[in-house]
C-alpha atoms as a PDB file:
ATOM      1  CA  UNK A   1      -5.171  -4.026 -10.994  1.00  0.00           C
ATOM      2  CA  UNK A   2      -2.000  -5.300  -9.055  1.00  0.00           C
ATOM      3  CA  UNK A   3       1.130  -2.761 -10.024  1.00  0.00           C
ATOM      4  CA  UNK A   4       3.076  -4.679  -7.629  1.00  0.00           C
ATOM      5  CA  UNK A   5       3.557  -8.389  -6.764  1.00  0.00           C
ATOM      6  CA  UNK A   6       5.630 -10.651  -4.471  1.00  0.00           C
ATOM      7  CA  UNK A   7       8.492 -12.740  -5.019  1.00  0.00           C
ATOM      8  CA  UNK A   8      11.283 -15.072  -3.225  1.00  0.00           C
ATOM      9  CA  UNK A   9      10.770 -17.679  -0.479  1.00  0.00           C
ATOM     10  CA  UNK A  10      12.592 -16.686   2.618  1.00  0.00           C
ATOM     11  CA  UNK A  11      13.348 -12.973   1.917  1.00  0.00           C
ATOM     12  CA  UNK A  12      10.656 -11.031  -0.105  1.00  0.00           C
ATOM     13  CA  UNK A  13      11.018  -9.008  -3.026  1.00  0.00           C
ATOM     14  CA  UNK A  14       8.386  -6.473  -4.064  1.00  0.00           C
ATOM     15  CA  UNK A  15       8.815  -5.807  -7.771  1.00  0.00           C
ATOM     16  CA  UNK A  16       6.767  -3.603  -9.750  1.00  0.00           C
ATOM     17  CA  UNK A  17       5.047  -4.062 -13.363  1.00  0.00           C
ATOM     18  CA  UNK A  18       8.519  -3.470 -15.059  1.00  0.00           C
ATOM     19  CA  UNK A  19       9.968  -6.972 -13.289  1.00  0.00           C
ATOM     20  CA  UNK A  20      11.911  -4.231 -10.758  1.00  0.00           C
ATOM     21  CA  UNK A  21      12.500  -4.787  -7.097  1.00  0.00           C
ATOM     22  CA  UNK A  22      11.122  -1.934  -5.289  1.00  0.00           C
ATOM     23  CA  UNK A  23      11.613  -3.055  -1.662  1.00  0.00           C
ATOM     24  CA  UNK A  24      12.809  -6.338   0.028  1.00  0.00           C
ATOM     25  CA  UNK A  25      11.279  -7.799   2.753  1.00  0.00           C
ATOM     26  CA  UNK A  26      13.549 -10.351   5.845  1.00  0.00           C
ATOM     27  CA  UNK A  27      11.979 -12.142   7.699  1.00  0.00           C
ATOM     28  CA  UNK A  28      11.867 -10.126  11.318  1.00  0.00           C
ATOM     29  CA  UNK A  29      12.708 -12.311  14.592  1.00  0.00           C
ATOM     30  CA  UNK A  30      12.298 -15.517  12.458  1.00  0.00           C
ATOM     31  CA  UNK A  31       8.359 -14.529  11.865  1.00  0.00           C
ATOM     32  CA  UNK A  32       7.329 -16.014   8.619  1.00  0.00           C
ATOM     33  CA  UNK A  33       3.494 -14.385   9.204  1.00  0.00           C
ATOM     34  CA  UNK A  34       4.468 -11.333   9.937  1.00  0.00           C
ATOM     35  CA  UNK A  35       7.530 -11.136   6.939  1.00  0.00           C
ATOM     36  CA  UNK A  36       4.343 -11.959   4.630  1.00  0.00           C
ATOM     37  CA  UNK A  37       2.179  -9.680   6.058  1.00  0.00           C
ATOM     38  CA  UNK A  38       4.476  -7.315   5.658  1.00  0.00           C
ATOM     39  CA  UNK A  39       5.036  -7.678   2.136  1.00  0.00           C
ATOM     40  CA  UNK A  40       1.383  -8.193   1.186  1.00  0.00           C
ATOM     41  CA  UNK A  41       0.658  -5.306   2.598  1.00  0.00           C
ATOM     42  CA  UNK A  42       3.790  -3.378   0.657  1.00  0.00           C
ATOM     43  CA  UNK A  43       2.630  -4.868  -2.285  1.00  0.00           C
ATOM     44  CA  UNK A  44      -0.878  -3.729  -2.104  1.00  0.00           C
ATOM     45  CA  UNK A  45       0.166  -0.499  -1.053  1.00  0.00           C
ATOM     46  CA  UNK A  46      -0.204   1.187  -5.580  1.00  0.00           C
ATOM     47  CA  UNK A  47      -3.586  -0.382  -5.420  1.00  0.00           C
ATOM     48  CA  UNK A  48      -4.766   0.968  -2.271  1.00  0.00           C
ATOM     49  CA  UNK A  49      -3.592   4.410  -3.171  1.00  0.00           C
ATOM     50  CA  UNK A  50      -5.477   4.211  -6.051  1.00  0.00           C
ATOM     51  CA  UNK A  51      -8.510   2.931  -4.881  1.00  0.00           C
ATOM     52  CA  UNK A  52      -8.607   5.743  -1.336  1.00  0.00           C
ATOM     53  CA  UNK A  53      -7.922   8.107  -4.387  1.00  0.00           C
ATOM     54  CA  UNK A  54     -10.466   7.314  -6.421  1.00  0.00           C
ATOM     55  CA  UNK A  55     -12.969   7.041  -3.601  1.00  0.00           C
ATOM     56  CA  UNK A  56     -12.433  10.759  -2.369  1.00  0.00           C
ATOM     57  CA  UNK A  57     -12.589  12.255  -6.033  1.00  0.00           C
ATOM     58  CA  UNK A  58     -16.154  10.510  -6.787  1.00  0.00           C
ATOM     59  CA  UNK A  59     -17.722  10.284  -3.494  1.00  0.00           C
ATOM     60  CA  UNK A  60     -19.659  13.617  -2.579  1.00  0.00           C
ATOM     61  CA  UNK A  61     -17.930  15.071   0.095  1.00  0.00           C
ATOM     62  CA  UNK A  62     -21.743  15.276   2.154  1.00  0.00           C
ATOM     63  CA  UNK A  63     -21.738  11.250   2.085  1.00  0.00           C
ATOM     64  CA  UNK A  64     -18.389  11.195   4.240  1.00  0.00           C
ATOM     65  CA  UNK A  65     -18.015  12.148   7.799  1.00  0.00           C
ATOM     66  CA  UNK A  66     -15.402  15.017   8.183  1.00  0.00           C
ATOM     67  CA  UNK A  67     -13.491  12.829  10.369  1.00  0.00           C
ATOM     68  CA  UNK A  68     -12.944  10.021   7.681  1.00  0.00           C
ATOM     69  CA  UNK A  69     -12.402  12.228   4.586  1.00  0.00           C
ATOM     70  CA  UNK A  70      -9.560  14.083   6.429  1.00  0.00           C
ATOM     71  CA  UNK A  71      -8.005  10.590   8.028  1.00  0.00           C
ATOM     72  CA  UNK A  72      -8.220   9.360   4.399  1.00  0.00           C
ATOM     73  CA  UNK A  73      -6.625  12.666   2.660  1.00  0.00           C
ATOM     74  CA  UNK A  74      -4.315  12.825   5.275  1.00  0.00           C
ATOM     75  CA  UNK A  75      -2.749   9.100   4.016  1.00  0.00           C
ATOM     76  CA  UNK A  76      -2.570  10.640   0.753  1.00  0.00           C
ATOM     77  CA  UNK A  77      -0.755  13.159   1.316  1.00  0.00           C
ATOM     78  CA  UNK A  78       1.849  10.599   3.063  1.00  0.00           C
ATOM     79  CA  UNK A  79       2.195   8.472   0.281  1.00  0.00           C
ATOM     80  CA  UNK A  80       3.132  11.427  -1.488  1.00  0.00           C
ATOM     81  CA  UNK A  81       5.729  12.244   1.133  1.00  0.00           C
ATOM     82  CA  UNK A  82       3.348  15.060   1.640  1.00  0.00           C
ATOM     83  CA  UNK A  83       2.770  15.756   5.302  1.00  0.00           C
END
């Protein structure tokens, strides 16, 4: 399922399924955790759009609270520079 994966030891390199960088990541105030964090998360980021997406479309909208769908369509509608 992964689109995108990591890459590099000190500064990280998203790249997507075509071997392209799509984002680097330094390493902030010499903070190795939170450089990784930060790109795990940035490289997770096609999958979890994908999966929220898929979630909303084949969940009946009764079985969510108001509250959550809208939170949830709301990042959505980021990701696709949206709102």
């Amino acid at each position: 399922m992964s689109k995108w994966t990591v890459t590099g030891n000190i500064n990280k390199e998203i790249v997507n399924e075509n071997g392209e960088v799509v984002a680097r990541v330094p390493v902030p105030n010499n903070d190795i955790v939170a450089r990784d964090a930060n790109a795990n998360l940035l490289s997770s980021a096609p999958d979890m759009y994908e999966a929220l997406k898929n979630l909303l479309e084949h969940t009946p909208l009764n079985d969510i609270e108001e509250e959550d769908y809208e939170a949830a369509n709301q990042a959505l509608l980021k990701a696709e520079g949206k709102s």
